[in-house]
N, C-alpha and C. Protein backbone atom coordinates (compact mmCIF):
# COMPACT_ATOMS: atom_id res chain seq x y z
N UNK A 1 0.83 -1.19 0.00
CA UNK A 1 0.00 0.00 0.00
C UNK A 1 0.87 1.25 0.00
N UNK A 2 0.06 2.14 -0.89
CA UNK A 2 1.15 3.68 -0.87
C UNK A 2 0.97 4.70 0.44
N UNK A 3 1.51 5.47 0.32
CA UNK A 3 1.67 6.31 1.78
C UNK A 3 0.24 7.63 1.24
N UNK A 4 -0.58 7.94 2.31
CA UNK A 4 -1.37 8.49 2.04
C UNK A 4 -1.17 9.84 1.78
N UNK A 5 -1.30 10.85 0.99
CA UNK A 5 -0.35 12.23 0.71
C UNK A 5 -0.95 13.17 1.57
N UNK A 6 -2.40 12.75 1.85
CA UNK A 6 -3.11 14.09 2.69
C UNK A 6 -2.90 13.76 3.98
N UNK A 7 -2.39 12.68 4.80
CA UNK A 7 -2.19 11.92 5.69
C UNK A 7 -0.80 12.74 5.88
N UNK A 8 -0.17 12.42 5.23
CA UNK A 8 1.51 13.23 5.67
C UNK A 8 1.37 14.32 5.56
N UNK A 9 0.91 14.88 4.64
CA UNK A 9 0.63 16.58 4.98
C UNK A 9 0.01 17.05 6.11
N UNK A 10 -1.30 16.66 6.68
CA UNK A 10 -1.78 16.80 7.64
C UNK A 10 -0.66 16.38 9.08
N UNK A 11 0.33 15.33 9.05
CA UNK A 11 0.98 15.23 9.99
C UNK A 11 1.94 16.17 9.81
N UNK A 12 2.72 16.35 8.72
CA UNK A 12 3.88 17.78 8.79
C UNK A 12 3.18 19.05 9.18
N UNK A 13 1.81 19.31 9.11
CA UNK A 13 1.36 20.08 9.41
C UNK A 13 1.25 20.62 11.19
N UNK A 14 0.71 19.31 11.58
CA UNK A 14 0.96 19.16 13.23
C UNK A 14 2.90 19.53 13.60
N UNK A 15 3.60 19.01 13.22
CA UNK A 15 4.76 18.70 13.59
C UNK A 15 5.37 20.68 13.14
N UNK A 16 5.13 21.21 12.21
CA UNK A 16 5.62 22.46 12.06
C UNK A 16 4.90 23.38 12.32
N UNK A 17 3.28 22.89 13.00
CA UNK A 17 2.78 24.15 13.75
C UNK A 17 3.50 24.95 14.77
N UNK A 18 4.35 24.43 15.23
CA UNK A 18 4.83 24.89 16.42
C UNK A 18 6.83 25.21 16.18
N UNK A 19 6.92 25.60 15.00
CA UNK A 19 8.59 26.00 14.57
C UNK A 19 7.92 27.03 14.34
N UNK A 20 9.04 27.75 14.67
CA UNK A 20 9.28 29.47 13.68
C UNK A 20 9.48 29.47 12.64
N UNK A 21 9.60 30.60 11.68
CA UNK A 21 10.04 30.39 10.45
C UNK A 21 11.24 30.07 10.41
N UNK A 22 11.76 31.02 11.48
CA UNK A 22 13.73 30.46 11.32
C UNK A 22 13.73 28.97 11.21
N UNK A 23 13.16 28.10 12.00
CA UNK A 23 13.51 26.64 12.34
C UNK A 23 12.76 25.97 11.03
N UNK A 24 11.67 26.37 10.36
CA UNK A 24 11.60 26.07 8.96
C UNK A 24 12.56 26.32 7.67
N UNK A 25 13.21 27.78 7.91
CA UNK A 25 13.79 27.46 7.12
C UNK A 25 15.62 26.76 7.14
N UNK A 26 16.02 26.98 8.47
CA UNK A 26 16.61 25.83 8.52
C UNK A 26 16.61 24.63 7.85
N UNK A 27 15.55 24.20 8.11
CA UNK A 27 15.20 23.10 7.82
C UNK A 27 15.23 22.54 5.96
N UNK A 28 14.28 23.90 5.37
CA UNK A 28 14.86 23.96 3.85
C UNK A 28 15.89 24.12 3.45
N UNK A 29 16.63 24.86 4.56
CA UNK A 29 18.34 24.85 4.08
C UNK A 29 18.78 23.89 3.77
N UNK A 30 18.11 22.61 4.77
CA UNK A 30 19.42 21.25 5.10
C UNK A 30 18.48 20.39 3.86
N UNK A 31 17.71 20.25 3.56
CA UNK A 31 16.90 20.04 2.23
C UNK A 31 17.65 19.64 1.10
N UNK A 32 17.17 18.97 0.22
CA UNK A 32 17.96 18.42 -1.63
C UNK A 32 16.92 19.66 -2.14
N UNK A 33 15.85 20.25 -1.74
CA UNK A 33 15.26 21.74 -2.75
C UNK A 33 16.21 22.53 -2.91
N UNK A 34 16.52 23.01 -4.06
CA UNK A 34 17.63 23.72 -5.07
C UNK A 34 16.71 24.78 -5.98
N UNK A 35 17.57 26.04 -5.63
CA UNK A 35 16.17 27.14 -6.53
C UNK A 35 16.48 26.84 -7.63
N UNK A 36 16.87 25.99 -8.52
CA UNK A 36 16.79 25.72 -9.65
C UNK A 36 15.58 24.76 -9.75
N UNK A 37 15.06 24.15 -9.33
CA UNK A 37 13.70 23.54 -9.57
C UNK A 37 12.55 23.97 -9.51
N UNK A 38 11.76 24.45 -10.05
CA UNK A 38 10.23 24.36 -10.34
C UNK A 38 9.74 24.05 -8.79
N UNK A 39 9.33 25.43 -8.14
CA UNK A 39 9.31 24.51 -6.61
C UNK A 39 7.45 25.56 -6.41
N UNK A 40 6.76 24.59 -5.53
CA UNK A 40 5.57 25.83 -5.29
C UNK A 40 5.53 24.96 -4.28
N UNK A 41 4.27 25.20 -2.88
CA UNK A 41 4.14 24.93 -1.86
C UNK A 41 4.28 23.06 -1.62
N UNK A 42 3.87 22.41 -2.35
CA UNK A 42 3.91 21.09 -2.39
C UNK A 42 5.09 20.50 -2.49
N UNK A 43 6.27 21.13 -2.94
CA UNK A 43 7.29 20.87 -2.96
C UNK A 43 8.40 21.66 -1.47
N UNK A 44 8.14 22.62 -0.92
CA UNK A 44 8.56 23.05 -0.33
C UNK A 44 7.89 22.19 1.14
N UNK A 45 6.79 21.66 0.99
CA UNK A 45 6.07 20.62 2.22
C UNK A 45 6.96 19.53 1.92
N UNK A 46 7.30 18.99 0.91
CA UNK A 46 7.70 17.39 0.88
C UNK A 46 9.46 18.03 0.99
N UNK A 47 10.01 18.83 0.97
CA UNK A 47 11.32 19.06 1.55
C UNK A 47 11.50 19.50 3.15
N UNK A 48 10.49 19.66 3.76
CA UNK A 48 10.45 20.05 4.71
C UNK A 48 10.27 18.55 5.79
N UNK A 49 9.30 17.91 5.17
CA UNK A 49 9.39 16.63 5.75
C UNK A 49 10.60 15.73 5.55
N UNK A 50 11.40 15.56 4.49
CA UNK A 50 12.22 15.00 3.95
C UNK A 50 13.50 15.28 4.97
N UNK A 51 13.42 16.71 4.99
CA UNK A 51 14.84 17.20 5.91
C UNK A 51 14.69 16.85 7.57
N UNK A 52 13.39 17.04 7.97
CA UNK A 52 12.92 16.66 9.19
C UNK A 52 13.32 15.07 9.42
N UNK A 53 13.18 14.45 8.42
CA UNK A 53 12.78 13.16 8.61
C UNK A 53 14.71 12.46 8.27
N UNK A 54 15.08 13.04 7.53
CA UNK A 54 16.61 12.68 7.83
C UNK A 54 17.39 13.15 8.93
N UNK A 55 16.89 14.15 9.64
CA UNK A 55 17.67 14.78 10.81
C UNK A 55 17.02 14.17 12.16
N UNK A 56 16.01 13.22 12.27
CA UNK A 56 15.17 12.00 12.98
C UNK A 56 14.53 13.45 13.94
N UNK A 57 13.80 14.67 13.60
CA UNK A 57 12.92 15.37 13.70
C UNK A 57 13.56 16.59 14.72
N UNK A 58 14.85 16.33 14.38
CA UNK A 58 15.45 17.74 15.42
C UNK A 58 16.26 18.59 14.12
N UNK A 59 15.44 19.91 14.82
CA UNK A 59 16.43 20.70 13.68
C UNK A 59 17.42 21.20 14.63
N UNK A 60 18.01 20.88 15.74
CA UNK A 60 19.21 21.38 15.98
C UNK A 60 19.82 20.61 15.06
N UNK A 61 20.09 19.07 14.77
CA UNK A 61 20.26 17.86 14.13
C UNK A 61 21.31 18.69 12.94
N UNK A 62 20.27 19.56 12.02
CA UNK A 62 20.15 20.34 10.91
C UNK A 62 21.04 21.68 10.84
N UNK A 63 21.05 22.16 12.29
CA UNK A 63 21.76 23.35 12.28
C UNK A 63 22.92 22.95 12.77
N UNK A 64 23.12 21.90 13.18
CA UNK A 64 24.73 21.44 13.46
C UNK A 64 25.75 20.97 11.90
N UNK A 65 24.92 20.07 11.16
CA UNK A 65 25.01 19.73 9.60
C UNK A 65 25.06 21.27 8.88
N UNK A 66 24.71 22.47 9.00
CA UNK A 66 24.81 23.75 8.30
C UNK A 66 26.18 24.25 8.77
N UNK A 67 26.49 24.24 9.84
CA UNK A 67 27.78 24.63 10.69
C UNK A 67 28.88 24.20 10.18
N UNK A 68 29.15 22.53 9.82
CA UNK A 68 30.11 21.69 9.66
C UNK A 68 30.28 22.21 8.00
N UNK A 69 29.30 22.33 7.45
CA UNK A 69 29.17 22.17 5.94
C UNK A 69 29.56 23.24 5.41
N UNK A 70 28.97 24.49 6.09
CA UNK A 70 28.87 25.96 5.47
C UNK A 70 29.94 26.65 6.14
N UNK A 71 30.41 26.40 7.28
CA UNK A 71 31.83 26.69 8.08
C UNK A 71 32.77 27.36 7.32
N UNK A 72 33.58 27.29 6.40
CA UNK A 72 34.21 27.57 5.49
C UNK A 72 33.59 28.32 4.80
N UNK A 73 32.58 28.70 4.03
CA UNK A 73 32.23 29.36 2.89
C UNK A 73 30.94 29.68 2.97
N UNK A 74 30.97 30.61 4.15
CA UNK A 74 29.87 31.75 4.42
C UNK A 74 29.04 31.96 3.61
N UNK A 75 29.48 32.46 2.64
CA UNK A 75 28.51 33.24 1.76
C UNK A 75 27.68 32.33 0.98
N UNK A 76 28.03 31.42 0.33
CA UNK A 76 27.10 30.96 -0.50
C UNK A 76 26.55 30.03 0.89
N UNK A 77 26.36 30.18 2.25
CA UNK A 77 25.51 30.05 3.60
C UNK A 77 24.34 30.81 3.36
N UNK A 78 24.98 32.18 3.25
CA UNK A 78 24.11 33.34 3.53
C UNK A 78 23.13 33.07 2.92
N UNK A 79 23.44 32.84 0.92
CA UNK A 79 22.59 33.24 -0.21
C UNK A 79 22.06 32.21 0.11
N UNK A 80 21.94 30.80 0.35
CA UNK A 80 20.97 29.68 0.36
C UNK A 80 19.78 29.86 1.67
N UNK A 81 20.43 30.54 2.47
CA UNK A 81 19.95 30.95 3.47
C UNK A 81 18.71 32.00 3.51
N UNK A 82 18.89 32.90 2.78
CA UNK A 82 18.12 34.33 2.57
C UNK A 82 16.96 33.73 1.26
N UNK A 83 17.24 32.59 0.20
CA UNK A 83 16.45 31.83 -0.35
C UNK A 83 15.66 30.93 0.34
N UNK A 84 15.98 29.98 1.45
CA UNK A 84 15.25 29.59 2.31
C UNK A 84 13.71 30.56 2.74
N UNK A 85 14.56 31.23 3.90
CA UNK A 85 13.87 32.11 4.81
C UNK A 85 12.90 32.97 3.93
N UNK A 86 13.17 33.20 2.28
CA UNK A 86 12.06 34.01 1.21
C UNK A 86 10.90 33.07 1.11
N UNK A 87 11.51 31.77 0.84
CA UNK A 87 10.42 31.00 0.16
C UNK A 87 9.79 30.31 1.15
N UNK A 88 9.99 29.90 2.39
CA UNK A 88 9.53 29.43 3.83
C UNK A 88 8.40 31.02 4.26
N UNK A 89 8.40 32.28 4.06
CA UNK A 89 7.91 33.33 4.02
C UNK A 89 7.05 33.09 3.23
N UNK A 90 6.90 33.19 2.01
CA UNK A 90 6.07 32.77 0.87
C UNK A 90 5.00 31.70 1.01
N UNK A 91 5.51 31.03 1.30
CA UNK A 91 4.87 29.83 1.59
C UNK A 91 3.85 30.03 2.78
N UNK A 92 4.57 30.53 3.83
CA UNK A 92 3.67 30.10 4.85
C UNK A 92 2.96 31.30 5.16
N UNK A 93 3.41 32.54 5.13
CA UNK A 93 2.70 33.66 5.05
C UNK A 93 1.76 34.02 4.27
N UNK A 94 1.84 33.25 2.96
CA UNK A 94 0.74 34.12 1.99
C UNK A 94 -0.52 33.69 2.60
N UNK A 95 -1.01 34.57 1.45
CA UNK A 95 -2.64 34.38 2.31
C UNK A 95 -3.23 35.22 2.53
């Protein structure tokens, strides 16, 4: 049997009621979403679970993996960073 899609949405939904945006977009940081893809809210939900779900649901998990990774080379930190925190905005703010 396949995994139910409104079923996981409805549970990422519970699970990121209660993050900030910062800790969302963290979370898209540590993500395989690349602004080179074709991305709209459905995609930015299934990276959000994806990153949650490899970091076993801690985004410190995530912000320790940004530290080690991005340590060296700030900037292209920043810019993935400031793309995050736009489209985690977008997303969850519109409306």
């Amino acid at each position: 049997m396949g995994t139910n899609v409104d079923t996981c949405a409805a549970d990422l939904t519970l699970v990121t009621a209660h993050m900030s945006l910062n800790d969302l977009a963290e979370l898209l940081f540590c993500s395989t979403l690349q602004p080179s893809q074709r991305i709209d809210a459905s995609a930015v939900y299934s990276a959000l679970a994806q990153a949650l779900h490899s970091h076993h649901g801690q985004v410190r998990e995530c912000a320790a993996e940004l530290a080690a990774c991005y340590g060296k080379d700030p900037d292209i930190a920043c810019t993935r960073m400031r793309w995050a925190r736009d489209l985690i905005s977008a997303t969850y703010l519109a409306g």
